[in-house]
C-alpha atoms as a PDB file:
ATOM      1  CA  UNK A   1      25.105  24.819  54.305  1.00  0.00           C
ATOM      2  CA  UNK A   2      24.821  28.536  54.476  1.00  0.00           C
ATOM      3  CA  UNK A   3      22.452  30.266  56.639  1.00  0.00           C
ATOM      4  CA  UNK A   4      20.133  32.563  54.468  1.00  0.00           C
ATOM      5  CA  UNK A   5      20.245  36.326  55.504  1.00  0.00           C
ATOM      6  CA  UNK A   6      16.636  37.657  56.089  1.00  0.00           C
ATOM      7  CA  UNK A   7      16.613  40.883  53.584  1.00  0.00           C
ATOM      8  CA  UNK A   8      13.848  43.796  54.284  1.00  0.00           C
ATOM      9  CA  UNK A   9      13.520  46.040  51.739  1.00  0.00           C
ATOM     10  CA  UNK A  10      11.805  49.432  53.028  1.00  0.00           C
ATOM     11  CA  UNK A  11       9.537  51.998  51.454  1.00  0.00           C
ATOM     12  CA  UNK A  12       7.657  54.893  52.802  1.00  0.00           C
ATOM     13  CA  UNK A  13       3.740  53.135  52.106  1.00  0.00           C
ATOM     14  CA  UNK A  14       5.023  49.343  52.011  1.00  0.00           C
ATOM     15  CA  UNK A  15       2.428  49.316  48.876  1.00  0.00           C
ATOM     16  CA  UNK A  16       4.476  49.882  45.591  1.00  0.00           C
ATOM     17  CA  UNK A  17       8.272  49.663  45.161  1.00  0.00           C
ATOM     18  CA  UNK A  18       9.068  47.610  48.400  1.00  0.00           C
ATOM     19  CA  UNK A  19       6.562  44.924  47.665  1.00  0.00           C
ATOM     20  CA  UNK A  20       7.220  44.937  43.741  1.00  0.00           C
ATOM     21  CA  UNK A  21      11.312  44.092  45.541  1.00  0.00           C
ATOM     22  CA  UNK A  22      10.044  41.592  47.674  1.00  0.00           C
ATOM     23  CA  UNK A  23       8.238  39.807  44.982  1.00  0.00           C
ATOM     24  CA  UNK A  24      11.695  39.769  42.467  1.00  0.00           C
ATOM     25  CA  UNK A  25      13.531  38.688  45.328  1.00  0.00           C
ATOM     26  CA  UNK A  26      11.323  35.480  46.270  1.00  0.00           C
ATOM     27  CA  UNK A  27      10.791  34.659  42.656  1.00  0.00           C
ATOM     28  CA  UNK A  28      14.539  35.050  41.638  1.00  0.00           C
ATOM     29  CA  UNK A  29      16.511  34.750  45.032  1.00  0.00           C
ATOM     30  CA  UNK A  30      14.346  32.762  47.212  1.00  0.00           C
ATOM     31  CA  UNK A  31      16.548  30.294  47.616  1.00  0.00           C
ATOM     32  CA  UNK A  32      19.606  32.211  48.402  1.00  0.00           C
ATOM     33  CA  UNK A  33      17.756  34.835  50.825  1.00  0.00           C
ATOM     34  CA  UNK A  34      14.908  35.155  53.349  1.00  0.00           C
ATOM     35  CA  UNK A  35      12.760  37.979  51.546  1.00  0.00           C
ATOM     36  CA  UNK A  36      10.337  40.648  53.802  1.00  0.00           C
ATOM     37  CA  UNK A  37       9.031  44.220  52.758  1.00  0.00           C
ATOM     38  CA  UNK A  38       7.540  46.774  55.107  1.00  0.00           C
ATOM     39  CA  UNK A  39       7.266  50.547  55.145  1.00  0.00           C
ATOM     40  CA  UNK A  40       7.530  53.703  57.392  1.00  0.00           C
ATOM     41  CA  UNK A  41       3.555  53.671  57.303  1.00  0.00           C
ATOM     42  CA  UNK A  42       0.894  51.321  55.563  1.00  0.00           C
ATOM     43  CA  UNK A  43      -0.289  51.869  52.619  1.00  0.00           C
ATOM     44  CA  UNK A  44      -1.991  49.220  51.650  1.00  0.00           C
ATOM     45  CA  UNK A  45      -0.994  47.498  47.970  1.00  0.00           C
ATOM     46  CA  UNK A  46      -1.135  49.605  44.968  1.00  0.00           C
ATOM     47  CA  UNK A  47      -3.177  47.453  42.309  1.00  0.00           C
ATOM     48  CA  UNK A  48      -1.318  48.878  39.663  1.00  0.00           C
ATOM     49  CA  UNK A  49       2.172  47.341  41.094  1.00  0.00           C
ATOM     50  CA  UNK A  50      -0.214  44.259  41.495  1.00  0.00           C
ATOM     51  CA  UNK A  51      -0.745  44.782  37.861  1.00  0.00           C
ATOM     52  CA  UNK A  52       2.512  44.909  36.209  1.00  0.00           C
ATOM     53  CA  UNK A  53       3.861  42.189  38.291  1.00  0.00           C
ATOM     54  CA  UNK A  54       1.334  39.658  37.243  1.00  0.00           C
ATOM     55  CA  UNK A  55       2.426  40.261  33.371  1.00  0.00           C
ATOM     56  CA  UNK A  56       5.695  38.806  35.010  1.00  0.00           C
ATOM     57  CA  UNK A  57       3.890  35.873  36.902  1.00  0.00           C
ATOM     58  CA  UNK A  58       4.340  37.551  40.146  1.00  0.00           C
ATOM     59  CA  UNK A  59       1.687  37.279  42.530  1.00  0.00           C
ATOM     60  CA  UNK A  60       1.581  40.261  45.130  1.00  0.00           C
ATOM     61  CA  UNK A  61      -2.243  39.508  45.994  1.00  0.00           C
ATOM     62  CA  UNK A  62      -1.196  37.441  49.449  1.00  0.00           C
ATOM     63  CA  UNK A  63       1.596  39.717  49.964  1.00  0.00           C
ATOM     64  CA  UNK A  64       0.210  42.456  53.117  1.00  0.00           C
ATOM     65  CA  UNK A  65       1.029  46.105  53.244  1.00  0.00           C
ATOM     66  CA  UNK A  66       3.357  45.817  57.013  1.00  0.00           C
ATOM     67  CA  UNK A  67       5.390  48.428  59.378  1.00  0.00           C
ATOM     68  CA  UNK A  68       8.698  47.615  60.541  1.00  0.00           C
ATOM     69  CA  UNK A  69       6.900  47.067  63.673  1.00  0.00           C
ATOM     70  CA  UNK A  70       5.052  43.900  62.344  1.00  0.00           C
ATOM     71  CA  UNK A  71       8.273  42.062  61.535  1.00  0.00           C
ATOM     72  CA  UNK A  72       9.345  39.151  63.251  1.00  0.00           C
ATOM     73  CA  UNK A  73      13.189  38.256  63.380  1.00  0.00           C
ATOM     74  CA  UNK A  74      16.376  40.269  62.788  1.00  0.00           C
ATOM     75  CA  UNK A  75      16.995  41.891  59.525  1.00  0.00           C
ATOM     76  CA  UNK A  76      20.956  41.510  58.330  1.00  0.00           C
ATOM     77  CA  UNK A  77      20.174  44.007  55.556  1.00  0.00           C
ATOM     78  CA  UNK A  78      17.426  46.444  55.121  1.00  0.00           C
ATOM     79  CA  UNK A  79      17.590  48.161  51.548  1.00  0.00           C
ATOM     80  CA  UNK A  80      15.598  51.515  51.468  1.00  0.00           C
ATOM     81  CA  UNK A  81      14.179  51.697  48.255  1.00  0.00           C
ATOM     82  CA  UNK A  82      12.863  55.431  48.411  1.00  0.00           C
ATOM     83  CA  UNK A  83      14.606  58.495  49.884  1.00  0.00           C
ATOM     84  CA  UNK A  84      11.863  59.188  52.473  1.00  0.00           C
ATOM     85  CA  UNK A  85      13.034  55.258  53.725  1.00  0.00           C
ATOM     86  CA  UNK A  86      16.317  55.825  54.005  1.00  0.00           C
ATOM     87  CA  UNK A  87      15.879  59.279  56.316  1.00  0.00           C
ATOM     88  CA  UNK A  88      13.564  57.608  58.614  1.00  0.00           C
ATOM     89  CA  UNK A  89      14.706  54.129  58.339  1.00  0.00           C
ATOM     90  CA  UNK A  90      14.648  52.774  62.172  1.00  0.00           C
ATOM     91  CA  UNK A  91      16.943  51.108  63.900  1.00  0.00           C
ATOM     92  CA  UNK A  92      17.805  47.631  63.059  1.00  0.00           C
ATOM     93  CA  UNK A  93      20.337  46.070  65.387  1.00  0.00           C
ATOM     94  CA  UNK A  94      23.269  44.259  63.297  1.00  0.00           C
ATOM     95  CA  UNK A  95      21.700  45.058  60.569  1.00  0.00           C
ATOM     96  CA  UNK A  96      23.398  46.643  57.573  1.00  0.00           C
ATOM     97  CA  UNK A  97      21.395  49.655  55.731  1.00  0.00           C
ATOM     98  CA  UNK A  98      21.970  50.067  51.961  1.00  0.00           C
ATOM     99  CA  UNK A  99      19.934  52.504  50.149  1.00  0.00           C
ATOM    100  CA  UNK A 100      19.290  52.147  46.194  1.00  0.00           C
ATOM    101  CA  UNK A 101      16.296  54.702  45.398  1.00  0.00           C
ATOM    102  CA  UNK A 102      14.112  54.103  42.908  1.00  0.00           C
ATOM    103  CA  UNK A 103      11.061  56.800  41.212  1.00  0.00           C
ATOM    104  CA  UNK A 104       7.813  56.403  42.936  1.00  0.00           C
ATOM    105  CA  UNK A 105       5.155  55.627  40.505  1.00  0.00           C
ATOM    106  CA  UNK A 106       2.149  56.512  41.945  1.00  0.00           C
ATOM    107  CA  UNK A 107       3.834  60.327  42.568  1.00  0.00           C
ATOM    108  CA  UNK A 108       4.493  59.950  38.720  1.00  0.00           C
ATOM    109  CA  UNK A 109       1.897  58.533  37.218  1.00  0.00           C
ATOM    110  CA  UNK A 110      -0.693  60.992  39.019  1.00  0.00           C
ATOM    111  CA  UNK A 111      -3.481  62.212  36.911  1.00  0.00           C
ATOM    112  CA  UNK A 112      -2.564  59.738  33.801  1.00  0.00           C
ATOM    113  CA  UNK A 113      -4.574  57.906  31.874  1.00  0.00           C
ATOM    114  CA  UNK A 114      -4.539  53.883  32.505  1.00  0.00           C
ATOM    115  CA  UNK A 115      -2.287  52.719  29.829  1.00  0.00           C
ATOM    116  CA  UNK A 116       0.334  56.043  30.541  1.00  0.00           C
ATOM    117  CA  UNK A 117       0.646  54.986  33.929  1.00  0.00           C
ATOM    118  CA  UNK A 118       1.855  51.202  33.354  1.00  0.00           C
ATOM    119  CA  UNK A 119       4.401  52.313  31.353  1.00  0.00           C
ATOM    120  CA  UNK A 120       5.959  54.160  34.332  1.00  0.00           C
ATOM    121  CA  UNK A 121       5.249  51.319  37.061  1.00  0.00           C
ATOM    122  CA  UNK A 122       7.022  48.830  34.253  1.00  0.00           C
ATOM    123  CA  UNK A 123      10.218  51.220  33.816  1.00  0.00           C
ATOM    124  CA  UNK A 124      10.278  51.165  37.803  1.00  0.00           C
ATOM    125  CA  UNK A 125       9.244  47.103  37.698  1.00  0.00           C
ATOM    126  CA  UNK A 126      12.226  46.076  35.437  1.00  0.00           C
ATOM    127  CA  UNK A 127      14.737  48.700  37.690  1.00  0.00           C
ATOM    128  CA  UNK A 128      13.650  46.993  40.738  1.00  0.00           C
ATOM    129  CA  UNK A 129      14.008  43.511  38.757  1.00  0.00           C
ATOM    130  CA  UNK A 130      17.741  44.205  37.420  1.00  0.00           C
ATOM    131  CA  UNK A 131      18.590  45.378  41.159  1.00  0.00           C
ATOM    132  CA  UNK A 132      17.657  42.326  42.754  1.00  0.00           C
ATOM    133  CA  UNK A 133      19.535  40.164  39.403  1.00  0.00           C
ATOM    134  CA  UNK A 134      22.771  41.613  40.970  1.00  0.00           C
ATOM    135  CA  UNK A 135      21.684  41.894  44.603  1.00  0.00           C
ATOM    136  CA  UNK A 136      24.850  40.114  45.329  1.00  0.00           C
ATOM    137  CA  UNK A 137      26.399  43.087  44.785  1.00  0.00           C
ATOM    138  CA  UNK A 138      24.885  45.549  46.479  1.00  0.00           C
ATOM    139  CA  UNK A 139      24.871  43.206  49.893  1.00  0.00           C
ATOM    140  CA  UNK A 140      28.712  42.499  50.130  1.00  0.00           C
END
């Protein structure tokens, strides 16, 4: 039996994108891969990521906003979700750094009304979603 790879996926805040990632991948790929999301700083959990994955039966409400520092165990692949991730991403021994950015709702949905802003964290939800369908892909 194959060993499963432990799989970080890193944002700047460790509140949106990362943990909406982490969720997909433990819902979809938890049996394939070991699943962990941190950031550059903590955040703490955006409730409208908490939102829009619950319409998908995800539930982020145990998951913890976390620094890299917090993590326990080697990472084999850290996937920087944001920009600001991948320029600061530290130093993971062995382990291989892919970066796949995707928008950052809470920069975009600034200053919207309720109902405008789920419509961008769902866009963002569903990107993050196909990504981790075909993670495969991205990991080889």
């Amino acid at each position: 039996m194959k060993e499963k790879k432990n799989v970080l996926f890193l944002c700047t805040g460790n509140s949106c994108r990362s943990q909406m990632a982490e969720g997909w991948g433990l819902a979809l790929k938890g049996d394939d891969y070991h699943f962990h999301s941190a950031g550059t700083k903590k955040h703490g959990l955006n409730p409208f990521a908490i939102e829009v994955m619950k319409e998908c039966g995800i539930d982020l409400t145990k998951h913890t906003s976390k620094t890299t520092e917090e993590l326990k165990g080697q990472m084999d692949v850290v996937i920087t979700v944001c920009s600001d991730a991948h320029e600061n991403c530290p130093y993971f021994p062995g382990g291989k750094i892919v970066h796949f950015g995707f928008d950052d709702p809470p920069r975009l949905a600034k200053g919207l009304e309720h109902e405008e802003a789920l419509v961008i964290y769902r866009r963002v939800r569903d990107e993050i979603k196909a990504f981790v369908e075909k993670i495969e892909e991205h990991l080889e």
